[in-house]
Protein backbone atom coordinates (compact mmCIF):
# COMPACT_ATOMS: atom_id res chain seq x y z
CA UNK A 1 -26.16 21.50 13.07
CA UNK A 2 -29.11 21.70 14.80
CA UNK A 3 -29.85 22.79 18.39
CA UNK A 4 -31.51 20.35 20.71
CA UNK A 5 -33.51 21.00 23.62
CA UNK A 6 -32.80 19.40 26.71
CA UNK A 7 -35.70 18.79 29.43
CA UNK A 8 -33.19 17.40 31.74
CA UNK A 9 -29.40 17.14 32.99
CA UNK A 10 -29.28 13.67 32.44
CA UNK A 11 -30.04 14.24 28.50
CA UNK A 12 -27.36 16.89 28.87
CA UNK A 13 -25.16 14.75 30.77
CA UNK A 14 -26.07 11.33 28.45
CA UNK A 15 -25.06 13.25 25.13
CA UNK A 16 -21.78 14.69 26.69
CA UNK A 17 -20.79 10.83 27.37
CA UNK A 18 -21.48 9.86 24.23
CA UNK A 19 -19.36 12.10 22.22
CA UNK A 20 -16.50 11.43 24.58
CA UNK A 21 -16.75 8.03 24.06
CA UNK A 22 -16.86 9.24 20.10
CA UNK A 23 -13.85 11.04 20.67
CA UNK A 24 -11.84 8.11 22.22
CA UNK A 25 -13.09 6.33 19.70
CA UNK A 26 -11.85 8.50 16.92
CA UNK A 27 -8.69 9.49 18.69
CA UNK A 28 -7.59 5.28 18.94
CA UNK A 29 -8.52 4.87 15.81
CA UNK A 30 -6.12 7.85 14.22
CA UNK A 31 -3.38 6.41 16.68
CA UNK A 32 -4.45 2.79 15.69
CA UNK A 33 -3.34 3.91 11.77
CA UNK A 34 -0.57 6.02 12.65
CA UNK A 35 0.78 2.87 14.12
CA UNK A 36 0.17 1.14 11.01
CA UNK A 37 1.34 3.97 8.57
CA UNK A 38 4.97 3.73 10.97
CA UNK A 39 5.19 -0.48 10.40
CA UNK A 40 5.06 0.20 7.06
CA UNK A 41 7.63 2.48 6.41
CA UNK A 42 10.32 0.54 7.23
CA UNK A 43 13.35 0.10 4.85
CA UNK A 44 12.45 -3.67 4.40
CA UNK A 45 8.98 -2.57 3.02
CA UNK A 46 10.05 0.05 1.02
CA UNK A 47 12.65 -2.23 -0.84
CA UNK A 48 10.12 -5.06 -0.73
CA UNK A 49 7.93 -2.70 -2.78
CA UNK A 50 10.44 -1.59 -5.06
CA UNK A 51 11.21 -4.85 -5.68
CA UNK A 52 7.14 -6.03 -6.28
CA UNK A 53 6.74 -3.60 -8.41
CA UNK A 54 9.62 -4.06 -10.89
CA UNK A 55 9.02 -8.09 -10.59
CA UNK A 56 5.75 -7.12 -11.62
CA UNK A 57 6.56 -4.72 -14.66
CA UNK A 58 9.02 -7.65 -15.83
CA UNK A 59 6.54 -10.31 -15.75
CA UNK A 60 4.28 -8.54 -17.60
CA UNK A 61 6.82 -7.70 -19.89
CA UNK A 62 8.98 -11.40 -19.83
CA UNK A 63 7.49 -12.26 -24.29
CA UNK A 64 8.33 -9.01 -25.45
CA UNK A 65 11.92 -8.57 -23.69
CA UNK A 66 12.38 -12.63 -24.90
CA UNK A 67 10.99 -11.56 -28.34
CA UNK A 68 13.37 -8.60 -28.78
CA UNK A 69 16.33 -10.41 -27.56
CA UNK A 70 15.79 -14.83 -28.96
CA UNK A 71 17.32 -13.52 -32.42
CA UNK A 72 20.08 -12.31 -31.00
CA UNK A 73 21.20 -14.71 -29.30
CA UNK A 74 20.34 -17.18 -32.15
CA UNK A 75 22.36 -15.46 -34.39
CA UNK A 76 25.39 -15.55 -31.64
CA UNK A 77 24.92 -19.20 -31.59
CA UNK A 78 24.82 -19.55 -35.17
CA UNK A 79 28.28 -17.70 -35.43
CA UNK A 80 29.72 -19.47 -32.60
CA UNK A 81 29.35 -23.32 -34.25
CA UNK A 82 30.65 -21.30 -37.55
CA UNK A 83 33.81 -19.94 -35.69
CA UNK A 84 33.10 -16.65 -36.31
């Protein structure tokens, strides 16, 4: 960083009020998402996401798991009508 030359107070005075504004600024915004980082951590969240995610993976999945499984169950109906 480079040193800057003041010619009066008030510079002096002007900078040091903007950089505590800068650091009320910064400081509200880390409380402002530590806030946000507590909401969502929350049991109801964490089981929501759970519960996205595998919806997710299964929906993507849905024709293959049907694939693997429609002869199957064919086949059981199949044997059923035959009394078997």
């Amino acid at each position: 960083m480079e040193n800057k030359k003041y010619s009066s107070y008030a510079e002096i005075e002007r900078d040091l009020e903007i950089l505590k504004l800068e650091k009320e600024i910064n400081y509200q915004k880390l409380v402002l998402s530590f806030q946000r980082t507590k909401e969502s951590i929350t049991p109801q969240s964490i089981v929501g996401g759970v519960f996205s995610s595998y919806k997710e993976y299964f929906t993507r999945s849905y024709p293959q798991i049907l694939q693997s499984i429609l002869p199957y169950i064919i086949n059981w109906f199949i044997n059923k009508k035959r009394g078997n």
